[in-house]
Structures are given as C-alpha cells and as structure tokens.
C-alpha atoms as a PDB file:
ATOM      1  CA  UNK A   1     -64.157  94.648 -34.956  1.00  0.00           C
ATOM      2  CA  UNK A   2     -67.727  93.462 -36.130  1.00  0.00           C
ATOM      3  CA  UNK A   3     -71.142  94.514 -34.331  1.00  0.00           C
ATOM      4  CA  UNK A   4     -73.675  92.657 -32.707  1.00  0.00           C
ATOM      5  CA  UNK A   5     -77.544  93.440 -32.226  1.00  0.00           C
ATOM      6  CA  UNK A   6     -78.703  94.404 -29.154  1.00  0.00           C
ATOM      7  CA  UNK A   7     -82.402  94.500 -28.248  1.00  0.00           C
ATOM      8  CA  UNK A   8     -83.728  96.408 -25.502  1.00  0.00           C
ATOM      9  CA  UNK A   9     -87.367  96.489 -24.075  1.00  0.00           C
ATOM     10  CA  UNK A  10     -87.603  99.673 -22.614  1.00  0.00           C
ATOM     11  CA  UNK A  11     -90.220 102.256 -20.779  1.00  0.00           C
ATOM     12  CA  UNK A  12     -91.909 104.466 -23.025  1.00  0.00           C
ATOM     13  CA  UNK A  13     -90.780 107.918 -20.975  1.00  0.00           C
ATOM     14  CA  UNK A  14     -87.324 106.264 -20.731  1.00  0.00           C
ATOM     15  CA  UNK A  15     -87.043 105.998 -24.821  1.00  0.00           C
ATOM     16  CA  UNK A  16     -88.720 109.775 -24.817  1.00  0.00           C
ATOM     17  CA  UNK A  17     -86.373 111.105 -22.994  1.00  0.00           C
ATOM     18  CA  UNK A  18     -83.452 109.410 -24.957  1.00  0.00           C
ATOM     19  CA  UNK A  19     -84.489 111.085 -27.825  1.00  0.00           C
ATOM     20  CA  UNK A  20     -84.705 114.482 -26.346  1.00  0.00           C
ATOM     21  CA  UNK A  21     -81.126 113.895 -25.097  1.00  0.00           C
ATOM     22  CA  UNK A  22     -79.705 112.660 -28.714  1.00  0.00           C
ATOM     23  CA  UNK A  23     -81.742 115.550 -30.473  1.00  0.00           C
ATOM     24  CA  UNK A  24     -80.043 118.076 -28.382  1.00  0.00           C
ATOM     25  CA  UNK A  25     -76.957 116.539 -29.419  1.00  0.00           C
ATOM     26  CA  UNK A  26     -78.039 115.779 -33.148  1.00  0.00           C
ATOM     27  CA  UNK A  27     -77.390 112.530 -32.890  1.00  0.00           C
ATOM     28  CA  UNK A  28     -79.012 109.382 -33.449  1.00  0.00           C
ATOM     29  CA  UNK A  29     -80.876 107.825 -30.423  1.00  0.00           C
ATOM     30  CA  UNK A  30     -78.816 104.295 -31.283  1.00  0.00           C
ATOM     31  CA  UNK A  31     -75.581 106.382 -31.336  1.00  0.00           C
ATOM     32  CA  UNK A  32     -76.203 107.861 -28.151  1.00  0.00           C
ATOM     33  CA  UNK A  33     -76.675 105.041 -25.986  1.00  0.00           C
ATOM     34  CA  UNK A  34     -73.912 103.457 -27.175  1.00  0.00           C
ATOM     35  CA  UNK A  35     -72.124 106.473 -26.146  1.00  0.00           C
ATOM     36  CA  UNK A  36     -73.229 106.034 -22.860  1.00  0.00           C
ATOM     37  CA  UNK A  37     -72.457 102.498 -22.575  1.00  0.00           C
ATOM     38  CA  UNK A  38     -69.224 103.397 -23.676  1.00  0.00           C
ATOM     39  CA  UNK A  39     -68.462 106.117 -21.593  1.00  0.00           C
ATOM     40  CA  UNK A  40     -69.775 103.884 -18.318  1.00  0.00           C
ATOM     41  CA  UNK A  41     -67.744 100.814 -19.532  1.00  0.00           C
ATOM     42  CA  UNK A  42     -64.551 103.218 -19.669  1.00  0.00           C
ATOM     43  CA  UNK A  43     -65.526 104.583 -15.807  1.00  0.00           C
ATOM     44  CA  UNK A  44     -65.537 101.396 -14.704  1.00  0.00           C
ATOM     45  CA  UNK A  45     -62.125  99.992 -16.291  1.00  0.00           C
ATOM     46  CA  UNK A  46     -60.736 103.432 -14.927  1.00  0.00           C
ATOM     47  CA  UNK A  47     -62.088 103.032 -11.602  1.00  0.00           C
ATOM     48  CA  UNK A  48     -61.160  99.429 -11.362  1.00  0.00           C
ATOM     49  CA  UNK A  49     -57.376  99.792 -12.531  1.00  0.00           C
ATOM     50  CA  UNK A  50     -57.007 103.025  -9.931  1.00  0.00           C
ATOM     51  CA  UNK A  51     -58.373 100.563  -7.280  1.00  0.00           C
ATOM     52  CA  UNK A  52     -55.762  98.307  -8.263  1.00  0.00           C
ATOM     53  CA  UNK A  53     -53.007 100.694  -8.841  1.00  0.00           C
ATOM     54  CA  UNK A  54     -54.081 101.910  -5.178  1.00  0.00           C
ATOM     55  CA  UNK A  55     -53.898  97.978  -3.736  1.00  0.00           C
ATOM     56  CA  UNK A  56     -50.813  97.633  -5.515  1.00  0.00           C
ATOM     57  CA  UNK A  57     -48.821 100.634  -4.014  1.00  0.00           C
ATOM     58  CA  UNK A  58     -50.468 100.679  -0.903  1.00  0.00           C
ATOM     59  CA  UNK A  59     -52.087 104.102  -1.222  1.00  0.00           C
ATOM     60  CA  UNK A  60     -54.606 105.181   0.954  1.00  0.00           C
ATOM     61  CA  UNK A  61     -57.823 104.873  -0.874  1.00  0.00           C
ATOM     62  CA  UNK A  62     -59.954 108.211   0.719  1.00  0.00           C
ATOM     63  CA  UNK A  63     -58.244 111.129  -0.837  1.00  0.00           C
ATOM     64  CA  UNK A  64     -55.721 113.266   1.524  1.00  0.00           C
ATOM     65  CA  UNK A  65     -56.991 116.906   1.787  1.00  0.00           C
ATOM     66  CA  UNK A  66     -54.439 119.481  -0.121  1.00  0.00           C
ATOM     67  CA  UNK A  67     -53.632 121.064   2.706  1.00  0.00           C
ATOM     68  CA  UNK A  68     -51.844 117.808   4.514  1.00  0.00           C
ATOM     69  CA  UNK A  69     -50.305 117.130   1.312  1.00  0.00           C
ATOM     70  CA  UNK A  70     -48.650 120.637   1.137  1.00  0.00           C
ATOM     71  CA  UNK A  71     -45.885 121.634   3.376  1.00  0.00           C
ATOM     72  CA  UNK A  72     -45.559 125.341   4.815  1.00  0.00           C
ATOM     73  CA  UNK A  73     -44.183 126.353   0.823  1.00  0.00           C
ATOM     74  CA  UNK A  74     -46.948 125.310  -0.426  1.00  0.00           C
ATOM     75  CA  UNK A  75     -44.849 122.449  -2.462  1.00  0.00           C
ATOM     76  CA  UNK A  76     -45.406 118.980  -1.720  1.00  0.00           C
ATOM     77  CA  UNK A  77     -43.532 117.484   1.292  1.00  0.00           C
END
C-alpha cells in the first residue's frame, strides 16, 4: 500500500498542542495524527458494522441493564 500527501492548514494552538501530545508520547507529530485518524476511522467501521449486526438480528439498540439480563442465579436467562 503506497502513501499519499496530505496538507492541512491548521490553528496555531491546535498544531501546539499536537506536539505536546506526540512529545509525551515520543513520537512524531505526523505519526500521531495519523494515529488518530486511524484510530477514529476504526471507531467508526466498528460502530457502523455493530449498527448493522444490531439491524440485522433485530437487537435492541439501547443497552439492557445487567440486572434484566441476569436471572435470580445470577446466569443469563
């Protein structure tokens, strides 16, 4: 897989702050924004196929509280 340039115009406390955040991580300020972008693309393909998986089974989408889930044993009903 080949890379591509990306160019950014950003605020100047914005980039600052980026830089704090990769130097506490000793990392490259390029490195760790695509780290980030990374990490939100994956959230979103996660969140998206769960939403599916959900439409898909019929699942209820708001989580059930443990407690309704649990029978008297405390094992699932």
């Amino acid at each position: 897989m080949g890379t591509d340039v990306l160019s950014l115009r950003i605020d100047g406390e914005l980039l600052d702050r980026l830089r704090t955040h990769a130097a506490r991580r000793d990392m490259a300020v390029q490195d760790y924004v695509v780290r980030l972008l990374r990490r939100n693309d994956f959230d979103e393909r996660f969140r998206t196929a769960v939403e599916e998986t959900e439409r898909l089974t019929h699942w209820p989408t708001s989580p059930t509280p443990a407690s309704h889930r649990l029978g008297a044993t405390g094992r699932p009903r």
